[in-house]
PDB file of N, CA and C in Angstrom:
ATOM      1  N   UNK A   1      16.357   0.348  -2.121  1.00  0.00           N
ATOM      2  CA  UNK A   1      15.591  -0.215  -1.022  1.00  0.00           C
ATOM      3  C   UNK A   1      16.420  -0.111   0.254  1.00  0.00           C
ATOM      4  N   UNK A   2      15.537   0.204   1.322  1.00  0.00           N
ATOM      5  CA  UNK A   2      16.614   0.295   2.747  1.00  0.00           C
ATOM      6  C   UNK A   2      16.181  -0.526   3.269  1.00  0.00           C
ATOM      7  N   UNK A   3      17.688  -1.630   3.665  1.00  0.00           N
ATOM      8  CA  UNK A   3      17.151  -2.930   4.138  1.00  0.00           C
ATOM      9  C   UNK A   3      18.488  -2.473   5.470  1.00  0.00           C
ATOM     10  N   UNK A   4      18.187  -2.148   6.509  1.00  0.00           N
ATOM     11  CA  UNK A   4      18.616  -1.705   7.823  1.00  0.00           C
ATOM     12  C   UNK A   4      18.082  -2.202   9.024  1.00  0.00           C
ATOM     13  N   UNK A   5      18.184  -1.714   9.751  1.00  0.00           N
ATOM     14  CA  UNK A   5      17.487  -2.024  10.947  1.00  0.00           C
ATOM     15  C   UNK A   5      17.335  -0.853  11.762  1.00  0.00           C
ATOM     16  N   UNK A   6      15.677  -1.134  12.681  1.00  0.00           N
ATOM     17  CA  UNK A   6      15.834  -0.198  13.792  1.00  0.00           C
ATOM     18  C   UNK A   6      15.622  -0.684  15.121  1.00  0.00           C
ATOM     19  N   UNK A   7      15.806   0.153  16.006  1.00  0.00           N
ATOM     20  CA  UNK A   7      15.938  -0.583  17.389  1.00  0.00           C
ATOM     21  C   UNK A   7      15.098   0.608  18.045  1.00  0.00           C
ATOM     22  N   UNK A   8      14.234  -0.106  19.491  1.00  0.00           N
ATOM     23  CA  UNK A   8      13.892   1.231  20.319  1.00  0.00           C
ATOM     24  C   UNK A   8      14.227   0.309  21.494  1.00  0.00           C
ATOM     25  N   UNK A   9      15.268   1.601  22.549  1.00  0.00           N
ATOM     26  CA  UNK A   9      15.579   1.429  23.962  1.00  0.00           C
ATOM     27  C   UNK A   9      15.209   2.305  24.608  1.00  0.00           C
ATOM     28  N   UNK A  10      15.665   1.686  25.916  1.00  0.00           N
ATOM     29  CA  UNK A  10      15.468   2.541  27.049  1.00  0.00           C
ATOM     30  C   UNK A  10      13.483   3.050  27.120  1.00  0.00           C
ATOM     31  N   UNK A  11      12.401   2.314  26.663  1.00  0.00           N
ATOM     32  CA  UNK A  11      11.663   2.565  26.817  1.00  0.00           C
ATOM     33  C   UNK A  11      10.435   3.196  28.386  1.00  0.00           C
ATOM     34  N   UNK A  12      10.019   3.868  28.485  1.00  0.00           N
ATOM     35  CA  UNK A  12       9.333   3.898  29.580  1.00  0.00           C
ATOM     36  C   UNK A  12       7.834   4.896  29.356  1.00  0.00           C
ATOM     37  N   UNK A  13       7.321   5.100  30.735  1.00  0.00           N
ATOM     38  CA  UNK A  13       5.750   5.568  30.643  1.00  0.00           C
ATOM     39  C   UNK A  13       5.477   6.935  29.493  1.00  0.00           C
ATOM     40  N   UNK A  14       6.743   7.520  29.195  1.00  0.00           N
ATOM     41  CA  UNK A  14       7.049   8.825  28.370  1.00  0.00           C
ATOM     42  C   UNK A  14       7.552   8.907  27.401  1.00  0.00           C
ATOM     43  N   UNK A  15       8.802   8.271  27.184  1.00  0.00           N
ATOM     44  CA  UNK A  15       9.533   8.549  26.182  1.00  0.00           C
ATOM     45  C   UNK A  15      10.602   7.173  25.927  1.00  0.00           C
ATOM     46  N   UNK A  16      11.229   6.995  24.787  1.00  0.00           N
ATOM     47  CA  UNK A  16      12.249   6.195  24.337  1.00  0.00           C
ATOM     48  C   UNK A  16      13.161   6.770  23.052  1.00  0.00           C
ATOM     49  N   UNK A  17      14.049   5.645  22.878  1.00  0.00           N
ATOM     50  CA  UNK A  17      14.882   5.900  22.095  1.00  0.00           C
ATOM     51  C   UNK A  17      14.983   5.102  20.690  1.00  0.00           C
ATOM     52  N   UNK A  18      14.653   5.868  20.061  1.00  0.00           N
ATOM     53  CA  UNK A  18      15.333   5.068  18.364  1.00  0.00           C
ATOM     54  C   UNK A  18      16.465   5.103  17.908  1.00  0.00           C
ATOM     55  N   UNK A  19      17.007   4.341  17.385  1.00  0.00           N
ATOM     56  CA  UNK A  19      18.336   4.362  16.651  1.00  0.00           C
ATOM     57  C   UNK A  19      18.079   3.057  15.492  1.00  0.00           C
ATOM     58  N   UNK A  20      18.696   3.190  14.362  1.00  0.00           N
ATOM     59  CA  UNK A  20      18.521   3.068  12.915  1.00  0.00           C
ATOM     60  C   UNK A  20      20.474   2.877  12.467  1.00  0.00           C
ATOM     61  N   UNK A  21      20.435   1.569  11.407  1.00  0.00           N
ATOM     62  CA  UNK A  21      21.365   1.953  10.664  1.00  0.00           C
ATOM     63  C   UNK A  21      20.914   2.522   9.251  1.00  0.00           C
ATOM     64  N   UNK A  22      22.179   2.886   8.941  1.00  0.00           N
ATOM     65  CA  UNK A  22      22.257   3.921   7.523  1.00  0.00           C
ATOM     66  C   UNK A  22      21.362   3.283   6.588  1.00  0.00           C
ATOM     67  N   UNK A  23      20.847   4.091   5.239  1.00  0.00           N
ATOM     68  CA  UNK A  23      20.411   4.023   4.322  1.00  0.00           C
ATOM     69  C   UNK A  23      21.424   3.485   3.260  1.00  0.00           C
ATOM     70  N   UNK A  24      20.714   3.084   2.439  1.00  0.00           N
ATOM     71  CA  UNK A  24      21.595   2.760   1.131  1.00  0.00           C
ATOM     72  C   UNK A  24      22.578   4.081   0.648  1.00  0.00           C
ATOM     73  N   UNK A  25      23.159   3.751  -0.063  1.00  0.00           N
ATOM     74  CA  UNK A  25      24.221   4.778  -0.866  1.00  0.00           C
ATOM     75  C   UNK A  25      23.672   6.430  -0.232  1.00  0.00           C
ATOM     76  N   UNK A  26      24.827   6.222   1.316  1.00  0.00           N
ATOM     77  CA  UNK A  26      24.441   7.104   2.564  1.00  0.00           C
ATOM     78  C   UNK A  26      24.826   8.583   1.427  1.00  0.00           C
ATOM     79  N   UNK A  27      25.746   8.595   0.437  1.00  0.00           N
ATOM     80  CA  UNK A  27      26.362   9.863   0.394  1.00  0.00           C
ATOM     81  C   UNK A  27      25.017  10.452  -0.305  1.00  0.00           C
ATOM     82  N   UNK A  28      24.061   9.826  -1.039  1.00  0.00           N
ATOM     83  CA  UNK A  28      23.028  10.236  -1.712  1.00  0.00           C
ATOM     84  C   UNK A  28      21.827  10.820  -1.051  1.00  0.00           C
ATOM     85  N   UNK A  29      21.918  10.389   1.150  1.00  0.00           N
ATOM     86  CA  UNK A  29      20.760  10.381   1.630  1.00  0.00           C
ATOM     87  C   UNK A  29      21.025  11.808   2.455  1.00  0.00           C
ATOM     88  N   UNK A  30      19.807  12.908   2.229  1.00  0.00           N
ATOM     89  CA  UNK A  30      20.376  14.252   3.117  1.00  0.00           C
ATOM     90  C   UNK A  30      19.454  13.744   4.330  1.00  0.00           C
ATOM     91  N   UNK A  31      18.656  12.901   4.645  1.00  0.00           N
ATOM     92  CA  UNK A  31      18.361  12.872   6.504  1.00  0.00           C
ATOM     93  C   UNK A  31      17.175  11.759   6.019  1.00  0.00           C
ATOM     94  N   UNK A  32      16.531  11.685   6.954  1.00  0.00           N
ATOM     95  CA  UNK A  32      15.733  10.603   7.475  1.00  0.00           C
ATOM     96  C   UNK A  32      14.488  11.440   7.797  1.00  0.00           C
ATOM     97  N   UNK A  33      13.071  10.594   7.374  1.00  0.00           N
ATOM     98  CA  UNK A  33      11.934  10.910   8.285  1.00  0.00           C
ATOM     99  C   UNK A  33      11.595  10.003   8.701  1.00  0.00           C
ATOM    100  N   UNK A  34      11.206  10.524  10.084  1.00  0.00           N
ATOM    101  CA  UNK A  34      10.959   9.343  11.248  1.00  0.00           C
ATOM    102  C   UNK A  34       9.419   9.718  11.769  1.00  0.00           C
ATOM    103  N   UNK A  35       8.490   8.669  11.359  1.00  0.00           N
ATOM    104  CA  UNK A  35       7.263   9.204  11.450  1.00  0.00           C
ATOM    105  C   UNK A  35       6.977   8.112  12.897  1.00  0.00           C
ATOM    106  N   UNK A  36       5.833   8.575  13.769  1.00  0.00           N
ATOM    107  CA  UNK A  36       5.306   7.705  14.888  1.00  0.00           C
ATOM    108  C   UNK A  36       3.812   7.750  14.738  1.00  0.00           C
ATOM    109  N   UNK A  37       3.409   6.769  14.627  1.00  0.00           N
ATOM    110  CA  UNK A  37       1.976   6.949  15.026  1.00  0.00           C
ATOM    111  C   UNK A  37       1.761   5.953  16.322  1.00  0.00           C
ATOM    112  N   UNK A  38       1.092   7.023  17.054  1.00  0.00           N
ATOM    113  CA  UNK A  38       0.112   6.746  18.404  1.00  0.00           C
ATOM    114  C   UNK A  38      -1.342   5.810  18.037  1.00  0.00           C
ATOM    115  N   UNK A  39      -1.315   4.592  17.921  1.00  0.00           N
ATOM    116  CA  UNK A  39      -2.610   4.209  18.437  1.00  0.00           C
ATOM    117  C   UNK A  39      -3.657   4.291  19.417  1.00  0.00           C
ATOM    118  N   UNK A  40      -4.787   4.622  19.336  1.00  0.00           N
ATOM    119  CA  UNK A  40      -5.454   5.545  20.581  1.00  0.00           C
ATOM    120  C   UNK A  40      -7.058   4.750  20.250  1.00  0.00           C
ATOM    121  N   UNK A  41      -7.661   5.104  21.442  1.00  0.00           N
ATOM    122  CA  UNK A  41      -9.137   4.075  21.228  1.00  0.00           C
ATOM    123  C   UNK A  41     -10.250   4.287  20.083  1.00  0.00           C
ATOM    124  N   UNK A  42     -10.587   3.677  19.397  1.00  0.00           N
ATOM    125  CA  UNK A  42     -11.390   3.765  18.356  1.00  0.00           C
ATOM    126  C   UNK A  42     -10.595   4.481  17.456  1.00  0.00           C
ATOM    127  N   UNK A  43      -9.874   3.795  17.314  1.00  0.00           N
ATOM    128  CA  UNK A  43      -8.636   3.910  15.820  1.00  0.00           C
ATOM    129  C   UNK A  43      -8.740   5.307  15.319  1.00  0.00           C
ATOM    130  N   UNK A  44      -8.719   6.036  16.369  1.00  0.00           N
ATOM    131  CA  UNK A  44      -7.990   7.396  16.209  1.00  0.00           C
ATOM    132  C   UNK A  44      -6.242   7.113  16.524  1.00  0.00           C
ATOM    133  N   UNK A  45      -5.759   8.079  15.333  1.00  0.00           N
ATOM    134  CA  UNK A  45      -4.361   8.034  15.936  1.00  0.00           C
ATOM    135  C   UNK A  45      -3.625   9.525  16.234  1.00  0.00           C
ATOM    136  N   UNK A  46      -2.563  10.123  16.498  1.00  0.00           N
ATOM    137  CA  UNK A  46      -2.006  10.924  16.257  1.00  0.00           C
ATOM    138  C   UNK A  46      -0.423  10.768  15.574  1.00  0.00           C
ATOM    139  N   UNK A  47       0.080  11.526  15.107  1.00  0.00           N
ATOM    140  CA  UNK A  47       1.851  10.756  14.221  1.00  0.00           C
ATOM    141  C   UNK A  47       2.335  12.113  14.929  1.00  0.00           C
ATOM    142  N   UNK A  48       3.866  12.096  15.315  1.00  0.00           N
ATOM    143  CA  UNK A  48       4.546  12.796  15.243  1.00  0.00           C
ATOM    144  C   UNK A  48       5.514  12.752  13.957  1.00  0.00           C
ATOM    145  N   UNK A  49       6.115  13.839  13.410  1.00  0.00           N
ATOM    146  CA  UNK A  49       7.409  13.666  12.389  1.00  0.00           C
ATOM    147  C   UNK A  49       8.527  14.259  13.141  1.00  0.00           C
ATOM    148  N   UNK A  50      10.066  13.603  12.564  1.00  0.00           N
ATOM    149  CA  UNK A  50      10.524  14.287  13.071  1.00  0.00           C
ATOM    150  C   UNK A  50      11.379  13.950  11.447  1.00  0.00           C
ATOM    151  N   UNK A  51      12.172  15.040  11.088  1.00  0.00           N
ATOM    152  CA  UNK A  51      13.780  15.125  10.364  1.00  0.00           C
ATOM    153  C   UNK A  51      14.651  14.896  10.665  1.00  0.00           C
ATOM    154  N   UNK A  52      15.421  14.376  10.711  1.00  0.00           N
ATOM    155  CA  UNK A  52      16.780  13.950  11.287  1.00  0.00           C
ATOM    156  C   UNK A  52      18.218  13.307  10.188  1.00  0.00           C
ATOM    157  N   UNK A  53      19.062  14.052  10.597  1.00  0.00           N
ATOM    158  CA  UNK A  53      20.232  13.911   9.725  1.00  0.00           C
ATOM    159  C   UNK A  53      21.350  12.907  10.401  1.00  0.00           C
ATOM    160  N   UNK A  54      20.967  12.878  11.979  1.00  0.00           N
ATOM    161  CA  UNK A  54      21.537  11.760  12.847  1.00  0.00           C
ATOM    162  C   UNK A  54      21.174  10.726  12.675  1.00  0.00           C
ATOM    163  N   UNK A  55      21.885   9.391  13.415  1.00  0.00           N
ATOM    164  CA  UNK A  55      21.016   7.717  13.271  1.00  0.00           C
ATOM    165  C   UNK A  55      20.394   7.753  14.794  1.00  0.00           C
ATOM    166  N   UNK A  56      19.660   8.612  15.025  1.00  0.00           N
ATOM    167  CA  UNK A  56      18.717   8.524  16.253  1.00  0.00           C
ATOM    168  C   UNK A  56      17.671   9.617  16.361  1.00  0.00           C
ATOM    169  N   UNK A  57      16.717   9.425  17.503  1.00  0.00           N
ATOM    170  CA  UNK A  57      15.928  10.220  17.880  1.00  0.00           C
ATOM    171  C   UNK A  57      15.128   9.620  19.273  1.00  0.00           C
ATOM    172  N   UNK A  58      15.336  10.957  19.979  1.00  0.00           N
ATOM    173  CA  UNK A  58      14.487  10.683  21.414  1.00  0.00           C
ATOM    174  C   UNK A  58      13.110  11.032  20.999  1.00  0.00           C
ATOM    175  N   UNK A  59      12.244  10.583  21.463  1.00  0.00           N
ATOM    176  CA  UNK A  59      11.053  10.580  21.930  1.00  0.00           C
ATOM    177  C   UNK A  59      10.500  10.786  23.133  1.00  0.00           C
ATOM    178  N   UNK A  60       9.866  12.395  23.034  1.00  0.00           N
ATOM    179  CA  UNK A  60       9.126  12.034  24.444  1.00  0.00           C
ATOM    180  C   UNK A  60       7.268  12.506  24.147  1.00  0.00           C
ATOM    181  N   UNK A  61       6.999  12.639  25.690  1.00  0.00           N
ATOM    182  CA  UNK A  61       5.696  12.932  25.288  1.00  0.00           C
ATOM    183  C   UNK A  61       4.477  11.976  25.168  1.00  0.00           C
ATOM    184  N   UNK A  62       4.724  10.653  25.199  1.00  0.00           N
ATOM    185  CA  UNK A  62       4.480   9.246  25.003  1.00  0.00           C
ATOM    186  C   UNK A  62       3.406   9.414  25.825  1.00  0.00           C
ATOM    187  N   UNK A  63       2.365   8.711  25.785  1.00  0.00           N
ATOM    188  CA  UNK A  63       1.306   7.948  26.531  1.00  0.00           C
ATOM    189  C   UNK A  63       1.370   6.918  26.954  1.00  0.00           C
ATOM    190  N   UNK A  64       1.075   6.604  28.281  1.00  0.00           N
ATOM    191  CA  UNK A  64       1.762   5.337  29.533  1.00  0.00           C
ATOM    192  C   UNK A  64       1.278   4.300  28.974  1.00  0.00           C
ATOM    193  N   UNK A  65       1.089   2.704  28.130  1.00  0.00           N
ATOM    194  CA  UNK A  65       0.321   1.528  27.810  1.00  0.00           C
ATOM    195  C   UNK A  65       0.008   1.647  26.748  1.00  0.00           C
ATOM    196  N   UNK A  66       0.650   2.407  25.720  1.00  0.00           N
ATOM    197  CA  UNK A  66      -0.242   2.591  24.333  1.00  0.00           C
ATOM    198  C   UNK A  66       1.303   2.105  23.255  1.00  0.00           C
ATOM    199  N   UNK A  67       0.424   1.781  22.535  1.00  0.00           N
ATOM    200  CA  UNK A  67       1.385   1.023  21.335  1.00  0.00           C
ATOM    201  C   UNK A  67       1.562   2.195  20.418  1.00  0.00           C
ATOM    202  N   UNK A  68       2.896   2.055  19.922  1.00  0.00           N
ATOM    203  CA  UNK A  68       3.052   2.738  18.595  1.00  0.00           C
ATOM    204  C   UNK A  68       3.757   2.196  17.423  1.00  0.00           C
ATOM    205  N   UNK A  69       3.800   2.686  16.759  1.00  0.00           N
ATOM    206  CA  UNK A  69       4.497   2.478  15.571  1.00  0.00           C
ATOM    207  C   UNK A  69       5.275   3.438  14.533  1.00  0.00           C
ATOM    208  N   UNK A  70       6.349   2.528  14.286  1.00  0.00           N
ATOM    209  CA  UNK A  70       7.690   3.889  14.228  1.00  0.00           C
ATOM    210  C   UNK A  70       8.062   3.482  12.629  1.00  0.00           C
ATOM    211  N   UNK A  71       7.958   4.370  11.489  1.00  0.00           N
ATOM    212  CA  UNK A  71       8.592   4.252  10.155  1.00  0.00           C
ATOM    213  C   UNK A  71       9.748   5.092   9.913  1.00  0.00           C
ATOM    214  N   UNK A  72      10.768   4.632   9.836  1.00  0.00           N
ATOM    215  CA  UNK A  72      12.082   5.397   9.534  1.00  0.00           C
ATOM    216  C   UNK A  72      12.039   5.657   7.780  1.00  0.00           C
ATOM    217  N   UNK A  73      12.150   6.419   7.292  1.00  0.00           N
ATOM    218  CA  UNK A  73      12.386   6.833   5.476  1.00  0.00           C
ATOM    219  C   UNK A  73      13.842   7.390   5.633  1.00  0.00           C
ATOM    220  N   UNK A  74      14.511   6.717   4.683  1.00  0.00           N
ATOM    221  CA  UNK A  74      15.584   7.390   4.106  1.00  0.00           C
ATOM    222  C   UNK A  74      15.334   8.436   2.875  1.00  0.00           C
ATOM    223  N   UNK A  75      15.330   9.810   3.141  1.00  0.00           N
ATOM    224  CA  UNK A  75      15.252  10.542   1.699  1.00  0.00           C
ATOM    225  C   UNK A  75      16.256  11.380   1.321  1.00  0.00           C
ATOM    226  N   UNK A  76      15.978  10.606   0.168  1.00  0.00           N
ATOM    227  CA  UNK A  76      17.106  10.317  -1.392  1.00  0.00           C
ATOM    228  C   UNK A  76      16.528  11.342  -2.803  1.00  0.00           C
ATOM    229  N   UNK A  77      17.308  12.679  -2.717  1.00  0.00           N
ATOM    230  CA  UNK A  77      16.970  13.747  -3.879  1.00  0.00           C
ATOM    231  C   UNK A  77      15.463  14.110  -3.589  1.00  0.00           C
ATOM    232  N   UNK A  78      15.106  14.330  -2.101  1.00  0.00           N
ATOM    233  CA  UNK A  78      13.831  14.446  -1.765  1.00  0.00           C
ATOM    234  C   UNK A  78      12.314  13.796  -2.318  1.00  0.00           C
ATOM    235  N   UNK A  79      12.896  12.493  -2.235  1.00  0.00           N
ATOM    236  CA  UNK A  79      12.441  11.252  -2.278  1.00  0.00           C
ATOM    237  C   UNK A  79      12.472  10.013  -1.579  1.00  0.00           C
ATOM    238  N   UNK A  80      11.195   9.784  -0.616  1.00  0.00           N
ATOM    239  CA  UNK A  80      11.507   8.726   0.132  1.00  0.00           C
ATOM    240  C   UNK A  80      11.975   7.496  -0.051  1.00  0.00           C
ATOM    241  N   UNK A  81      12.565   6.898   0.497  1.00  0.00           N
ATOM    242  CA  UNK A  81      13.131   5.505   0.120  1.00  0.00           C
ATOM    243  C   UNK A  81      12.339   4.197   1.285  1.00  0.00           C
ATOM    244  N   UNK A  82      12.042   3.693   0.381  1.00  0.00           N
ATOM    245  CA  UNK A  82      11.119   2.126   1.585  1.00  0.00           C
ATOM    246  C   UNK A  82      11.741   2.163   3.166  1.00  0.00           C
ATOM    247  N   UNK A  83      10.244   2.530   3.786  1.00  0.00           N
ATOM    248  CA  UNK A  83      11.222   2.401   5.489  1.00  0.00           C
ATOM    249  C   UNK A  83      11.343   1.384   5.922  1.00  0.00           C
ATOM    250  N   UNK A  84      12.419   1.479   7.455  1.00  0.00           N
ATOM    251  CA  UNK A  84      12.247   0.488   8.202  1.00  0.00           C
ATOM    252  C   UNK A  84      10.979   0.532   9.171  1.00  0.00           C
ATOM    253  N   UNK A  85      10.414  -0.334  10.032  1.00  0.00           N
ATOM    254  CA  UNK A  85       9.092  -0.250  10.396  1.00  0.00           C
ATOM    255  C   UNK A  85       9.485  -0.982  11.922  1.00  0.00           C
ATOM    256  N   UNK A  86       9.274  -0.486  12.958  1.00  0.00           N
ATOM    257  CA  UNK A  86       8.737  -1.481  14.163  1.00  0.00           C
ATOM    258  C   UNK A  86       7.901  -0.929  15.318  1.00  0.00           C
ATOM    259  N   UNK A  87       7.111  -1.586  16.081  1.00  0.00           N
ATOM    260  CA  UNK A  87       6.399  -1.270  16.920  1.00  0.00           C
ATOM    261  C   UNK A  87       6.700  -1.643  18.036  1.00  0.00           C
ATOM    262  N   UNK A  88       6.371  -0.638  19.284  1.00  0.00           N
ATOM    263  CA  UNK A  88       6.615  -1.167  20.434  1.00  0.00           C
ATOM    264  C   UNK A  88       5.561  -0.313  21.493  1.00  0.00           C
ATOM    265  N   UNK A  89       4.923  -1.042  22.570  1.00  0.00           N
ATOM    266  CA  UNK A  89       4.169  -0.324  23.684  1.00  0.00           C
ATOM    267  C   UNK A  89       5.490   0.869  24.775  1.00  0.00           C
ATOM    268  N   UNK A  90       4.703   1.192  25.226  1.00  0.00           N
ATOM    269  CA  UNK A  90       4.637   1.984  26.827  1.00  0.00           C
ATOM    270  C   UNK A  90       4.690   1.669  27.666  1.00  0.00           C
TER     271      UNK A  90
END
């Protein structure tokens, strides 16, 4: 189970920043998926993915006032591991 934390800074009308601590038994984890979903009107959404082997990721591209929501996965023998989860607006 990945019991970590994530953080988003430096937010604005475009883009922000995630950063995440490590996964459980890091030597086992080859990177992270970092999924976003865009909430958008009448519960359409769009997700970006990204891969990442770093404890971060910029974001841009963002829509100005719109909420999202960010799941970090640690994957383990190409197997996800329980993410961390938080949301934040624009």
């Amino acid at each position: 189970r990945f019991i970590g934390q994530i953080n988003v800074s430096d937010v604005n009308t475009s883009a922000a920043n995630l950063s995440w601590t490590e996964g459980p038994s890091t030597a086992n984890i080859s990177h992270y998926r970092v999924e976003i979903t865009e909430h958008q009107p009448f519960n359409q959404t769009l997700n970006q993915i990204f891969n990442q082997t770093d404890l971060f990721e910029h974001i841009q591209n963002l829509t100005a006032g719109t909420l999202y929501a960010v799941q970090v996965f640690p994957v383990k023998c190409g197997r996800d591991l329980n993410p961390q989860n938080i949301s934040f607006y624009t």
